[in-house]
Each structure stands twice: as C-alpha cells, then as structure tokens.
N, C-alpha and C. Protein backbone atom coordinates (compact mmCIF):
# COMPACT_ATOMS: atom_id res chain seq x y z
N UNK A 1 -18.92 40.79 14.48
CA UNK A 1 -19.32 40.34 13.17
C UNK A 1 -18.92 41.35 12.10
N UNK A 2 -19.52 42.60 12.53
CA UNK A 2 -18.97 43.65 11.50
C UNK A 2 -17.40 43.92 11.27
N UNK A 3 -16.97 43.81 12.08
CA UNK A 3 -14.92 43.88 12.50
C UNK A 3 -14.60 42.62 11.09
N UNK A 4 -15.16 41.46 11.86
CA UNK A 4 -14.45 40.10 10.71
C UNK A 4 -14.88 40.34 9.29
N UNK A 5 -15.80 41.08 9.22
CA UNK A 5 -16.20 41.16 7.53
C UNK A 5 -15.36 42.00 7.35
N UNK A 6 -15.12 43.03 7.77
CA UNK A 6 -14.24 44.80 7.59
C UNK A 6 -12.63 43.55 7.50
N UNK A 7 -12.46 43.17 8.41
CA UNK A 7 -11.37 41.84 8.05
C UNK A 7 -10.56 41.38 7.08
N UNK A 8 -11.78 40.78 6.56
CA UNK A 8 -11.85 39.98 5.16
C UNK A 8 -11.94 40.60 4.67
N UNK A 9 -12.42 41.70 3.85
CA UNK A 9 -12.75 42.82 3.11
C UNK A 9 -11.23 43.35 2.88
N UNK A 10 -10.35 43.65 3.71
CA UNK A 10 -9.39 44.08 3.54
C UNK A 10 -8.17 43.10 3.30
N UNK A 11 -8.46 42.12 3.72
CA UNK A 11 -7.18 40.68 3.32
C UNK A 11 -7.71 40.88 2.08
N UNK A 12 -8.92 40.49 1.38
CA UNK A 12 -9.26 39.97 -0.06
C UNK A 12 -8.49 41.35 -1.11
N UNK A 13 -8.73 42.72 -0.61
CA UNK A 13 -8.01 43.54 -1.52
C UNK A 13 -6.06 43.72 -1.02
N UNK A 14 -5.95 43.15 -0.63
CA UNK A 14 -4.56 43.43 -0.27
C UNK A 14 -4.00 41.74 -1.42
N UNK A 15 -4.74 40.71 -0.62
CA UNK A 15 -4.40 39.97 -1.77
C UNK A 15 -4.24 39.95 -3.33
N UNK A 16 -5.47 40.60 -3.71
CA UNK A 16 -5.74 40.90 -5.08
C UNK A 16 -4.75 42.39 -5.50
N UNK A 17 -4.66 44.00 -4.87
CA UNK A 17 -3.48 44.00 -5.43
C UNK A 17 -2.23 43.82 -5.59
N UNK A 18 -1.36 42.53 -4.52
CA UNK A 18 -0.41 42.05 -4.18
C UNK A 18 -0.09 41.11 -5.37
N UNK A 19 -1.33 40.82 -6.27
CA UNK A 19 -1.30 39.74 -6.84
C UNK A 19 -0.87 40.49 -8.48
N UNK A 20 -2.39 41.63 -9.06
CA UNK A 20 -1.97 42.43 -9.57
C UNK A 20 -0.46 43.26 -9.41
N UNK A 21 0.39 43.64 -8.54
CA UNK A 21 1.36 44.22 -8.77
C UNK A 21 2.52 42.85 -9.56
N UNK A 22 2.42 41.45 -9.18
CA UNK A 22 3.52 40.44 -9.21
C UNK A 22 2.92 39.93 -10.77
N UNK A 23 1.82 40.42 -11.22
CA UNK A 23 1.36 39.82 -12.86
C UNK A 23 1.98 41.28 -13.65
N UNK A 24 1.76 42.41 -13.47
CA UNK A 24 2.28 43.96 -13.54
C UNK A 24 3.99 43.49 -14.45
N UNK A 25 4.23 42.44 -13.75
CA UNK A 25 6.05 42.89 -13.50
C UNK A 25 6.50 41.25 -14.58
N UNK A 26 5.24 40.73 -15.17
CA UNK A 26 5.81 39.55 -15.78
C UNK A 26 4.95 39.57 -17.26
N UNK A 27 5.91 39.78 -18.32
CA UNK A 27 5.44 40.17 -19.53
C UNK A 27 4.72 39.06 -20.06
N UNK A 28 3.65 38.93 -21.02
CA UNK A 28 3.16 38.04 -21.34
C UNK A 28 2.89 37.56 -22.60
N UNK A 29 4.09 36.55 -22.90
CA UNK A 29 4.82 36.80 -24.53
C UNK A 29 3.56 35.36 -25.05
N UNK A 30 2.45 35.15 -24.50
CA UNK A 30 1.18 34.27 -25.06
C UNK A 30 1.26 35.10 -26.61
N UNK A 31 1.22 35.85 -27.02
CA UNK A 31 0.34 36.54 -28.54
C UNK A 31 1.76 36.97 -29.02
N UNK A 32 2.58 36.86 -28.68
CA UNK A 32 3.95 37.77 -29.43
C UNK A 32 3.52 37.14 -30.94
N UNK A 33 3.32 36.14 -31.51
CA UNK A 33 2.99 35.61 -32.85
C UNK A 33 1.51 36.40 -33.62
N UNK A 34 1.33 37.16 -33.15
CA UNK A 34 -0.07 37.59 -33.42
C UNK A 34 0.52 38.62 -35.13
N UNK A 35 -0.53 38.58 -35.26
CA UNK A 35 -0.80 39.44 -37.16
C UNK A 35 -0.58 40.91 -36.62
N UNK A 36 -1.05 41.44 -35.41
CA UNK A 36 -0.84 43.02 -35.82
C UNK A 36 0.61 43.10 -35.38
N UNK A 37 0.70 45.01 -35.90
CA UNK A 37 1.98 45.24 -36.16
C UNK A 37 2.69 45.36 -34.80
N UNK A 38 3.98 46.33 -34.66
CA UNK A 38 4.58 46.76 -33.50
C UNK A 38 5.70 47.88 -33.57
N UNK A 39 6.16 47.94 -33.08
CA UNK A 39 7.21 48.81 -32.83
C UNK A 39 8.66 49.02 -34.16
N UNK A 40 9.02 49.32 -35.46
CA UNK A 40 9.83 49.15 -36.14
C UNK A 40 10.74 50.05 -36.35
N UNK A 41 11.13 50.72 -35.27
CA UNK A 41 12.38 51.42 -35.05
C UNK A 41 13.58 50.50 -34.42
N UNK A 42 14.64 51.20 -34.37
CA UNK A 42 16.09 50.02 -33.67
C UNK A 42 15.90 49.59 -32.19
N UNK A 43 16.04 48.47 -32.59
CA UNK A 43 16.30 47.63 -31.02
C UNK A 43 17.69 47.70 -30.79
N UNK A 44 18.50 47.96 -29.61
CA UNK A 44 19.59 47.20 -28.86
C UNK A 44 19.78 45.48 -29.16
N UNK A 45 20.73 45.24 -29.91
CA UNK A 45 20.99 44.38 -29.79
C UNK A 45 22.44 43.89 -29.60
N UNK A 46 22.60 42.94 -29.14
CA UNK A 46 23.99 42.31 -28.11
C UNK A 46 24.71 41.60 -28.89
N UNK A 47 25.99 41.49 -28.91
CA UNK A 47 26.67 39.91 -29.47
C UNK A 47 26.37 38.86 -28.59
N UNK A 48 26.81 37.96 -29.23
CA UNK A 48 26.55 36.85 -28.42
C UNK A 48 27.83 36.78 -27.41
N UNK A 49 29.04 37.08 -27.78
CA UNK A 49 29.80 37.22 -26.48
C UNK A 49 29.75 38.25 -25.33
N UNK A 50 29.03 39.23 -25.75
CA UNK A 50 28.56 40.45 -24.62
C UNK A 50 27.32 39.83 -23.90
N UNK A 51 26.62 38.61 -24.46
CA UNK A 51 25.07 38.46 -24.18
C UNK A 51 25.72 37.31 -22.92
N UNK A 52 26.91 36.61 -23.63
CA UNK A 52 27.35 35.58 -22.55
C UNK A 52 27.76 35.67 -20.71
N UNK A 53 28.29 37.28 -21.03
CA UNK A 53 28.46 37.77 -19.96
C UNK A 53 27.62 38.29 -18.71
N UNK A 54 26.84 38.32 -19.49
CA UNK A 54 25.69 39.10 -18.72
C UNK A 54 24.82 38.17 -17.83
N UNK A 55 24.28 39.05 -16.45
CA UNK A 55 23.79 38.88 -15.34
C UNK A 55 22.67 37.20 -15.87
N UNK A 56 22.64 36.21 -14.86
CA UNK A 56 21.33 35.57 -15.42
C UNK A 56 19.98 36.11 -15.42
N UNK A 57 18.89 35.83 -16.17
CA UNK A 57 17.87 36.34 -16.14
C UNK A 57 17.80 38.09 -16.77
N UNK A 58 19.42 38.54 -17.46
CA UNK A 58 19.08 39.54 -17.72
C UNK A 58 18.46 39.04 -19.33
N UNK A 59 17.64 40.61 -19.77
CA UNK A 59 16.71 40.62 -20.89
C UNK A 59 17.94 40.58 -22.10
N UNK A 60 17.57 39.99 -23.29
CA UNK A 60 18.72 39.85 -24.36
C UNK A 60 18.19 39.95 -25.73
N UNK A 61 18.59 40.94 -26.84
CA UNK A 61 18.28 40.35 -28.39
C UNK A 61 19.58 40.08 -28.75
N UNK A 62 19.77 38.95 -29.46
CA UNK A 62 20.82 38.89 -30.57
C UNK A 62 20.77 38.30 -31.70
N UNK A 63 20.86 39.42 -32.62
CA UNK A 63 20.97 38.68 -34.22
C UNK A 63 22.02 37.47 -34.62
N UNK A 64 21.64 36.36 -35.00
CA UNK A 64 22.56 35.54 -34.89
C UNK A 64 21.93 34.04 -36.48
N UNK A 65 22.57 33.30 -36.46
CA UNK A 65 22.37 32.34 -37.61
C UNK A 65 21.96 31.06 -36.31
N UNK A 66 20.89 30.37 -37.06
CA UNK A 66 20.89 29.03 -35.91
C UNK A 66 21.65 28.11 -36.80
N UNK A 67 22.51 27.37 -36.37
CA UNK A 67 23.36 26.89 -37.19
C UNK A 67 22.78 25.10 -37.00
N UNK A 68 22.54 24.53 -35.73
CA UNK A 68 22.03 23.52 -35.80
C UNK A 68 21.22 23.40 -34.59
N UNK A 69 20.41 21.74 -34.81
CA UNK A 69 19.77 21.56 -33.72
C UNK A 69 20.29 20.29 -33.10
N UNK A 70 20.57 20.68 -31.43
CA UNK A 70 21.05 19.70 -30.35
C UNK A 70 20.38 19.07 -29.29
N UNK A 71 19.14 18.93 -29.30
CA UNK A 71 18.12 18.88 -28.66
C UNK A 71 16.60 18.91 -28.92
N UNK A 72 15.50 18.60 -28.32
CA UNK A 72 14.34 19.03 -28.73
C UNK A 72 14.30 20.64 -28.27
N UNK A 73 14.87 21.16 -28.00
CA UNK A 73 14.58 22.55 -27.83
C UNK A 73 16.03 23.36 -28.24
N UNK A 74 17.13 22.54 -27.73
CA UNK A 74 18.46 23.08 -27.61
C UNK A 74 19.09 23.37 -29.29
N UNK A 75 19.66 24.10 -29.32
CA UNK A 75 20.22 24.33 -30.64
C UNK A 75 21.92 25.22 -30.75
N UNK A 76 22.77 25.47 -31.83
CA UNK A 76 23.57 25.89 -31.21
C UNK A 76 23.80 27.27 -32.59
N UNK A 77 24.07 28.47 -32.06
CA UNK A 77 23.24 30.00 -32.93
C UNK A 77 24.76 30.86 -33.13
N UNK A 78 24.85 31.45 -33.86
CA UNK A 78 26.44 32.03 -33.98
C UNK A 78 26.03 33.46 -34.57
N UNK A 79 27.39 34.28 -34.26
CA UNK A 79 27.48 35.63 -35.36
C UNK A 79 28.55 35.80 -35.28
N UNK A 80 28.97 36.80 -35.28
CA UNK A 80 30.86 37.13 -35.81
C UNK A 80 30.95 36.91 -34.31
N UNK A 81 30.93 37.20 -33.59
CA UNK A 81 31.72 37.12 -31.90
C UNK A 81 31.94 35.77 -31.35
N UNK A 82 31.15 34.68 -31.98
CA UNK A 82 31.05 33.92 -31.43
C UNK A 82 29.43 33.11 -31.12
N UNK A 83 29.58 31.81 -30.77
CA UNK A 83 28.64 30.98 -30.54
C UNK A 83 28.06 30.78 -28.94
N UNK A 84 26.99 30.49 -29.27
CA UNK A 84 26.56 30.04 -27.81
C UNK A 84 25.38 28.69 -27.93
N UNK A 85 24.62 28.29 -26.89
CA UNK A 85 23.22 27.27 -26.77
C UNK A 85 22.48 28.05 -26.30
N UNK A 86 21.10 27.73 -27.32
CA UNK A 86 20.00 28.99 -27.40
C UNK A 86 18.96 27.55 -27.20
N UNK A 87 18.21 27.85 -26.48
CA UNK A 87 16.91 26.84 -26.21
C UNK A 87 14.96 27.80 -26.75
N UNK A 88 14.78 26.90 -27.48
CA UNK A 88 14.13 28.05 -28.48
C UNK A 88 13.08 26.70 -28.47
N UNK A 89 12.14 27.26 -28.18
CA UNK A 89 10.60 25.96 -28.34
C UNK A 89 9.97 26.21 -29.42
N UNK A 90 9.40 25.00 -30.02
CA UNK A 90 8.54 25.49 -31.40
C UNK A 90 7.56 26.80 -31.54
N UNK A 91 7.31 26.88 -30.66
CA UNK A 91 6.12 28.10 -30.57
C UNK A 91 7.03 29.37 -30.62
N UNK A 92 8.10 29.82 -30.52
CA UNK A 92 8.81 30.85 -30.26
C UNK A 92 9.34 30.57 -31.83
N UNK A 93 9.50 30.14 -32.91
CA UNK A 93 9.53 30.48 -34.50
C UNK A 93 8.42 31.22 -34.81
N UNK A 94 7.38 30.71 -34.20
CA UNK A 94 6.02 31.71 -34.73
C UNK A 94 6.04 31.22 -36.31
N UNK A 95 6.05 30.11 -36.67
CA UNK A 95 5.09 29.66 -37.34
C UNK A 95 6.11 30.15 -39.03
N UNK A 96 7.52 30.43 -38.87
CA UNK A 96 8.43 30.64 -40.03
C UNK A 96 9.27 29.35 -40.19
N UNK A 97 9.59 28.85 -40.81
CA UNK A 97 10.76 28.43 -41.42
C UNK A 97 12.06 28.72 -40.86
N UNK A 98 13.10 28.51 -40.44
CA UNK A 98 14.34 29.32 -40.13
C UNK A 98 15.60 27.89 -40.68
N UNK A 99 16.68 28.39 -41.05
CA UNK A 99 17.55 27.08 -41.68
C UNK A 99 18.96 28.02 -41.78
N UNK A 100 20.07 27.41 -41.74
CA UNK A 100 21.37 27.67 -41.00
C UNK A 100 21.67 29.22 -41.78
N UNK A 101 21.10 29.44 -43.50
CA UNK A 101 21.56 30.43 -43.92
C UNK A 101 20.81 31.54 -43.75
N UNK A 102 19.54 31.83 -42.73
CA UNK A 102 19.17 32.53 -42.31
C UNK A 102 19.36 33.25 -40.77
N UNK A 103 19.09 34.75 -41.17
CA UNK A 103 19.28 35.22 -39.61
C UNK A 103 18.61 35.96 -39.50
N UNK A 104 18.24 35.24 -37.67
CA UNK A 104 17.36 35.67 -36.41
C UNK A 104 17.83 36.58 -35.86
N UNK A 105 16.62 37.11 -35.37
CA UNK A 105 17.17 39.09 -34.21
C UNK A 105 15.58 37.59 -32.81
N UNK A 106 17.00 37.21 -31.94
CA UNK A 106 16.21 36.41 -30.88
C UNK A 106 16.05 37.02 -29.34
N UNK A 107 15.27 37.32 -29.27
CA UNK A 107 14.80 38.35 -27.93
C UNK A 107 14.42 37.07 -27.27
N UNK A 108 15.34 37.21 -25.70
CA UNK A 108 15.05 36.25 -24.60
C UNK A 108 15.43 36.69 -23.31
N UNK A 109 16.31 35.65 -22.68
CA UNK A 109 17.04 35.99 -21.53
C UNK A 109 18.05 35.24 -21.38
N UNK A 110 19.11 35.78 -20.63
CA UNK A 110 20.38 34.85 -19.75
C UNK A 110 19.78 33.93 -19.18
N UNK A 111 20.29 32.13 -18.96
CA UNK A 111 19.32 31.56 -18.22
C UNK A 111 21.26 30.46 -17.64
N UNK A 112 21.74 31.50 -16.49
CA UNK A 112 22.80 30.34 -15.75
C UNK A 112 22.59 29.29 -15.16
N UNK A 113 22.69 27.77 -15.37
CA UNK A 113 22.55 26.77 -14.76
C UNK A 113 23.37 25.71 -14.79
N UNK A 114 23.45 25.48 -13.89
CA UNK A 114 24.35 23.81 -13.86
C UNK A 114 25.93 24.49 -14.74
N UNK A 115 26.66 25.49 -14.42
CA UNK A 115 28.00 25.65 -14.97
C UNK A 115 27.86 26.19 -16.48
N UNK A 116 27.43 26.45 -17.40
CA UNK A 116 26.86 26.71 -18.41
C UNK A 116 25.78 28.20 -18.51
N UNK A 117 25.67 28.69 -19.76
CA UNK A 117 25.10 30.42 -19.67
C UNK A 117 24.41 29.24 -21.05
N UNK A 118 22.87 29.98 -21.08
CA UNK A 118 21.99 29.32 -22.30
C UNK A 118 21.12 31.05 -22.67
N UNK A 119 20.78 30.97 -24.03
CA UNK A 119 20.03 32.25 -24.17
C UNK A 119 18.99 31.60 -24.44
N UNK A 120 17.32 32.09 -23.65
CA UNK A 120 16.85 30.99 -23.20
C UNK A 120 15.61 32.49 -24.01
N UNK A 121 15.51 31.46 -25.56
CA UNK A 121 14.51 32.57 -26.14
C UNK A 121 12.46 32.65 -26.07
N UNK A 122 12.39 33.77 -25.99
CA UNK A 122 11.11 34.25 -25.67
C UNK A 122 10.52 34.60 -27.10
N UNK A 123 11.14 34.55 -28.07
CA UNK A 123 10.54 34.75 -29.65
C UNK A 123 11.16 35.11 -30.25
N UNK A 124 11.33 34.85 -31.58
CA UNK A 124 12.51 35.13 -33.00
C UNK A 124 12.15 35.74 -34.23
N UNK A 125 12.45 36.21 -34.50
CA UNK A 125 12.18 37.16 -35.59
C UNK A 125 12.96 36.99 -36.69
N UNK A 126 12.61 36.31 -38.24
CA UNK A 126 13.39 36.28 -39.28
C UNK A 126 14.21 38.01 -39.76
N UNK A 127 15.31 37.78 -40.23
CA UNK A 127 15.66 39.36 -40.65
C UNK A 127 15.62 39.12 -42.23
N UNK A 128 15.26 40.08 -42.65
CA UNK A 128 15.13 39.75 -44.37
C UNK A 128 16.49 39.80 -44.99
N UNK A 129 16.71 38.94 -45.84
CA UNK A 129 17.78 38.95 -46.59
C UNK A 129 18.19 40.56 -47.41
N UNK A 130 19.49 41.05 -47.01
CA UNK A 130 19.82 42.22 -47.80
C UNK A 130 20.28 41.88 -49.54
C-alpha cells in the first residue's frame, strides 16, 4: 500500500514537471496587446526575401507595408526585397488601424506548407511615420 502511494506520488510529479518544462518552451503571446510598456531598443529584423528562406517554424520580424487582403486571414505584405503571404488574425492588429500606406515591424514565424512559405504572424506593430 505504502510502495503504490510512493508510486503515484512520483508519476504525479514527473508528470507535472514534464508538463511544466513543454509550457516553459511555448511563449504566450495571449496579452502581447496589453497597455504596459516593453523592451524599446533594436530588434533584428529580416527582409522578406531572407525571411522566405528560412527554416519553417523559424522565429521572424519584418518591417513591411500590408498591401492587401486575400483571405479572411491571408493578406499579401511587401518591402524593397520583395513580397510574400502573411496570415495575420484580427487579434494580432491589437486593436490599430493598418492600410496599404502604412508600415508594420510583424513578429511571427516561417510556417512551410502544401509547396508555399507563409509568415504566419504572432503580432504587429504600427511604425510611426518619419
């Protein structure tokens, strides 16, 4: 009796930090829209033809113009290098305005599927007009 509890006792914490390490490793962009501040030094950011290349699922910003929309999510985003399809959900504007003569700094990821590279965004950020 004492063995099966000592047992369980030890499955239940192996589960729980097995579980904690796999939440650890997955960012949780729920509040990215939130009022407080953050970080306002330089980000890395990519062209869109360097962003095209890159691994799927790798991490990506690129400043870019959304030029139109092709989809309920799909849209198609440009800068000097070139264009790509950026899939961008309402919630990832965070609640701005954005229209072809404005430009986004769009933090996401590579997302390869079906023959095609998509920058598959996690939140956008207006850049202020110079």
């Amino acid at each position: 009796m004492k063995s099966s509890i000592a047992v369980a006792a030890i499955c239940a914490t192996l589960t729980f930090a097995s579980t904690q390490v796999l939440a650890d490793d997955h960012y949780d962009y729920s509040n990215h829209c939130g009022t407080s501040g953050g970080f306002t030094g330089d980000v890395a950011v990519t062209s869109i033809r360097d962003a095209l290349a890159l691994r799927d699922d790798s991490k990506v910003v690129v400043e870019a113009k959304i030029l139109r929309r092709t989809g309920k999510k799909s849209y198609i985003i440009a800068d000097a290098s070139g264009q790509a399809e950026a899939e961008i959900s309402q919630k990832d504007f965070c609640g701005q305005s954005v229209g072809p003569d404005n430009t986004v700094r769009i933090f996401g990821e590579i997302d390869k599927e079906f023959g095609r590279t998509i920058i598959d965004a996690d939140y956008l950020v207006m850049i202020p007009k110079k």
